[in-house]
Protein backbone atom coordinates (compact mmCIF):
# COMPACT_ATOMS: atom_id res chain seq x y z
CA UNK A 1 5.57 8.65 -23.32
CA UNK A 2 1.72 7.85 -23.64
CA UNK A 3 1.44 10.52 -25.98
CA UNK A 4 4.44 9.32 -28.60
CA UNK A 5 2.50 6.23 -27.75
CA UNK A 6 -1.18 7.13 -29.24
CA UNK A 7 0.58 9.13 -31.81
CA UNK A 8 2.53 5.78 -33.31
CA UNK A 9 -1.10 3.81 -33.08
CA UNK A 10 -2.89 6.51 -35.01
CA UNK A 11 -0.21 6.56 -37.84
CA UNK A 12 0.09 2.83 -38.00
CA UNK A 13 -3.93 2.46 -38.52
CA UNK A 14 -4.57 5.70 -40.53
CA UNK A 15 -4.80 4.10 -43.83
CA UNK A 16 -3.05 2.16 -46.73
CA UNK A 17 -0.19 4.91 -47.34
CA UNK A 18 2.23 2.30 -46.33
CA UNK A 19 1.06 -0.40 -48.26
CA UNK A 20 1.76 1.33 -51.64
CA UNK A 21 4.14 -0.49 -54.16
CA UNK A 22 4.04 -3.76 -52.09
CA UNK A 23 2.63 -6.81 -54.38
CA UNK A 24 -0.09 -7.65 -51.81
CA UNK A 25 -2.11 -4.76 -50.40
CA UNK A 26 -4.31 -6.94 -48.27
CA UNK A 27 -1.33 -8.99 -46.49
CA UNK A 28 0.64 -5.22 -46.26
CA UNK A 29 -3.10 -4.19 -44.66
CA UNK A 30 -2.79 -6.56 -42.06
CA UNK A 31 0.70 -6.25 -41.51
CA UNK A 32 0.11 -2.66 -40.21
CA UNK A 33 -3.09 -3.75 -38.85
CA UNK A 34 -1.74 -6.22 -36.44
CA UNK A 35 1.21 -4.02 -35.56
CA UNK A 36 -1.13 -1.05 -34.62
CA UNK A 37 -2.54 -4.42 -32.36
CA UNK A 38 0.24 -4.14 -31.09
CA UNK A 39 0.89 -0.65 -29.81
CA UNK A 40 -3.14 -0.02 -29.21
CA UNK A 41 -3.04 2.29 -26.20
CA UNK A 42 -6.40 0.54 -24.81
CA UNK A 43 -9.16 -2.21 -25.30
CA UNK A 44 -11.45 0.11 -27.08
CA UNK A 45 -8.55 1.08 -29.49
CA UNK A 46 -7.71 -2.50 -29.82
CA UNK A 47 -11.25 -3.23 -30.22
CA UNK A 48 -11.35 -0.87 -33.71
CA UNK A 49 -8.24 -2.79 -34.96
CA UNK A 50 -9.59 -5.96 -34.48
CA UNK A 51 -12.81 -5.01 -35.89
CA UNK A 52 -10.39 -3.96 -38.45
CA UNK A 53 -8.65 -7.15 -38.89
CA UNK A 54 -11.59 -9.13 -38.67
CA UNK A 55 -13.46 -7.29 -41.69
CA UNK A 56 -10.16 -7.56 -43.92
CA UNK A 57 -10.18 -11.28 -43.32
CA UNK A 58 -13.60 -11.48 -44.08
CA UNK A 59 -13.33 -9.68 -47.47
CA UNK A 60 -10.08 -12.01 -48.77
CA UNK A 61 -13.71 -14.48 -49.62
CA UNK A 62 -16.20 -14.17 -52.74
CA UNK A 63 -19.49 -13.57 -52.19
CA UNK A 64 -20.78 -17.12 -52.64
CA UNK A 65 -18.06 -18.16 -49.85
CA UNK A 66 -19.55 -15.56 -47.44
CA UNK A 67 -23.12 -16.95 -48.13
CA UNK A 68 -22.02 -19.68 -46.93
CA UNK A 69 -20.43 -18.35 -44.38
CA UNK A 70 -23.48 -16.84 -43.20
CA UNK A 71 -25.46 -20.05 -43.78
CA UNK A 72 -22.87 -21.87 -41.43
CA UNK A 73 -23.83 -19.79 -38.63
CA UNK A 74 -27.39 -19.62 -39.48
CA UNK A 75 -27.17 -23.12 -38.62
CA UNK A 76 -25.25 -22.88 -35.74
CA UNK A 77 -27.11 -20.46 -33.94
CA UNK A 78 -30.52 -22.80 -34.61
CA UNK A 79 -28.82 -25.11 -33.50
CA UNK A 80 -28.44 -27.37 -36.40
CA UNK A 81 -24.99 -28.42 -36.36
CA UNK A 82 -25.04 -31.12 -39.21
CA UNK A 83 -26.63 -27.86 -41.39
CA UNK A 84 -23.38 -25.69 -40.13
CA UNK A 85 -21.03 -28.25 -40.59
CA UNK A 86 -22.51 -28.95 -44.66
CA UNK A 87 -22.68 -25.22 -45.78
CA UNK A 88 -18.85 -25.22 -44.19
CA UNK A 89 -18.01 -28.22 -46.02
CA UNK A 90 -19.21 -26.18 -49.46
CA UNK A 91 -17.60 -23.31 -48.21
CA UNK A 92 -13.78 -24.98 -47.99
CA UNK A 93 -14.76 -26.60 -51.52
CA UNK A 94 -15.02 -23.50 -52.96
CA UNK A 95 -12.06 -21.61 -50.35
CA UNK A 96 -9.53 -24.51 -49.21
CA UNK A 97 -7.27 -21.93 -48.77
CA UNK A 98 -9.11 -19.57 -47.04
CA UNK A 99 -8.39 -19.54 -42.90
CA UNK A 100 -12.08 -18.08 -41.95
CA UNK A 101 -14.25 -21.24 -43.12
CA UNK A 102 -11.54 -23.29 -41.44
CA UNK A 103 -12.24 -21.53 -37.92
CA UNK A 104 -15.64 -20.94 -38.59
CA UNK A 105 -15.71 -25.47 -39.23
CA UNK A 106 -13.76 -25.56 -36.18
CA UNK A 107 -16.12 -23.77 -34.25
CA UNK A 108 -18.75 -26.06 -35.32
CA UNK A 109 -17.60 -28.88 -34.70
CA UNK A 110 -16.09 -27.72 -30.88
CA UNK A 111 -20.18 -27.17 -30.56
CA UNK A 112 -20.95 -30.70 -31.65
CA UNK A 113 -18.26 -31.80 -29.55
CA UNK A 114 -15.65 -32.98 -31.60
CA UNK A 115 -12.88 -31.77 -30.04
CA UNK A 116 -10.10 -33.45 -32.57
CA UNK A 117 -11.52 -32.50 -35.40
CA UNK A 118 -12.22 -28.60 -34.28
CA UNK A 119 -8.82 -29.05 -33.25
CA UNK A 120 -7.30 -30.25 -36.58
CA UNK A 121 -9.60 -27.34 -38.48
CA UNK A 122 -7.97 -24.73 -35.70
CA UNK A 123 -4.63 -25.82 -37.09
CA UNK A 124 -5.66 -25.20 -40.84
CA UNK A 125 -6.37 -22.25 -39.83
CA UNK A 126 -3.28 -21.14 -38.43
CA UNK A 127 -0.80 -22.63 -41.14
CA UNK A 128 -2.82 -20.44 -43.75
CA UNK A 129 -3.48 -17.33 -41.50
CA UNK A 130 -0.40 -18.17 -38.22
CA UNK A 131 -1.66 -14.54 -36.90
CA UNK A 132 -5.18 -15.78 -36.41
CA UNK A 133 -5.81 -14.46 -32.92
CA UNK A 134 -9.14 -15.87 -33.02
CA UNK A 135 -8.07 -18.95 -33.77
CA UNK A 136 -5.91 -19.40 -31.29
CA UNK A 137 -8.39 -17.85 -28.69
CA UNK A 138 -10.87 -21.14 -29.83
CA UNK A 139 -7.99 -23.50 -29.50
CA UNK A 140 -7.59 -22.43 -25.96
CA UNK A 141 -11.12 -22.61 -25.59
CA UNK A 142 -11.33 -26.15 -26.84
CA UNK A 143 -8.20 -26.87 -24.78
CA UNK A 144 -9.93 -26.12 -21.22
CA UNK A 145 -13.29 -27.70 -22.35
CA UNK A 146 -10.81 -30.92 -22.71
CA UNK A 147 -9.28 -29.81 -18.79
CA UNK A 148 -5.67 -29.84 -21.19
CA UNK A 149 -4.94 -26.34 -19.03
CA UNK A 150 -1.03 -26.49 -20.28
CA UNK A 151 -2.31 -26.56 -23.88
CA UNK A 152 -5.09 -23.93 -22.98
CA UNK A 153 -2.80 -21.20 -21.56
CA UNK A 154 -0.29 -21.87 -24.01
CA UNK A 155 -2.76 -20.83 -26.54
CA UNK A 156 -4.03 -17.86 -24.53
CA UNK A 157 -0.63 -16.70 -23.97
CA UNK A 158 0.09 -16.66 -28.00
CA UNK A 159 -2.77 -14.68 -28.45
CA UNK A 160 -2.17 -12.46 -25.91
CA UNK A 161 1.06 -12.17 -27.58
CA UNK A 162 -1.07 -10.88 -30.56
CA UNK A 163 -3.40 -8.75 -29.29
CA UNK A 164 -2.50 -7.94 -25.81
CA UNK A 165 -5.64 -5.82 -25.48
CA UNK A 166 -7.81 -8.59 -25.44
CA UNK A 167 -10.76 -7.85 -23.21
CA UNK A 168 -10.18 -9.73 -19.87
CA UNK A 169 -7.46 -11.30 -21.34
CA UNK A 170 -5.11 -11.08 -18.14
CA UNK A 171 -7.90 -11.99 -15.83
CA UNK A 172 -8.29 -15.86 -18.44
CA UNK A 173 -4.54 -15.53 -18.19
CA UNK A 174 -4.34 -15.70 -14.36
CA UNK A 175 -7.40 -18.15 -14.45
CA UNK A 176 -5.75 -20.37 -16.35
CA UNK A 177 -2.11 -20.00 -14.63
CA UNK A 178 -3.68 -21.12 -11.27
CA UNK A 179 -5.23 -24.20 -13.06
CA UNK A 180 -2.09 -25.08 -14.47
CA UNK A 181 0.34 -24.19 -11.00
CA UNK A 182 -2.36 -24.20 -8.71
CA UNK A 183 -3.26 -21.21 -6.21
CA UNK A 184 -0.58 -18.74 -5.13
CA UNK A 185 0.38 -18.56 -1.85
């Protein structure tokens, strides 16, 4: 069985043959991407998909959105959040429809502590991109930071239900169960 297994995972993420004569190769890309998610025998498999996944989202923006992009978490990382938030605002001016400057916002403005508007950006996200593992990984992070443990396992679980590889995913999982029902007896 773990063989038939590994053998459906290689053939679902060994290349774009099955995304010939559909009208959108990236969305048929990341239709087999996420279903090799799926079925990824391991973390470190699941890792490559994501990695995967992660760089095809990434290319869907233009180069002067991915400047900004960068810029954004330039900003972050020195710790100039009104800079992050700005080069995100230019970024969704020139992308509204694009779901990685609304998560990248979102994690912005989680750092500067507003939770409702991270919040509102985590749900842009997900209406244009409802896959958006990431996404939903932040919203559970945003969740708990607010002690809202329902609404952060909830969001845990979905992306578990995603990518069910996630590094120490079940451990968060448990983590989060006990917070929500207390400790097992």
């Amino acid at each position: 069985m773990g063989f038939r297994l590994l053998l459906l995972f290689m053939l679902l993420v060994s290349g774009p043959a099955l995304a010939q004569g559909r009208a959108d190769p990236r969305k048929a890309e990341l239709d087999q991407l996420f279903a090799a998610l799926q079925v990824a025998p391991n973390e470190q498999a699941a890792a490559m998909v994501e990695a995967k996944i992660r760089q095809a989202w990434l290319q869907a923006g233009s180069p002067a959105v991915l400047l900004l992009l960068n810029r954004g978490a330039s900003d972050l990382e020195a710790g100039d959040t009104n800079g992050a938030l700005d080069a995100l605002d230019d970024a969704l001016v020139l992308a509204p429809d694009y779901p990685e400057v609304w998560l990248r916002r979102a994690l912005a403005k989680f750092h500067a502590g507003d939770y409702r508007g991270a919040i509102r950006d985590v749900e842009a996200t997900l209406q244009r991109e409802p896959r958006h593992f990431a996404a939903l990984q932040a919203l559970s992070r945003i969740a708990e930071a607010q002690e809202d443990w329902k609404g952060a396992m909830a969001a845990w679980q979905k992306a578990l239900e995603l990518d069910p590889q996630t590094p120490h995913g079940q451990e968060r999982l448990q983590m989060l169960r006990r917070k929500v029902f207390g400790e097992a007896t």
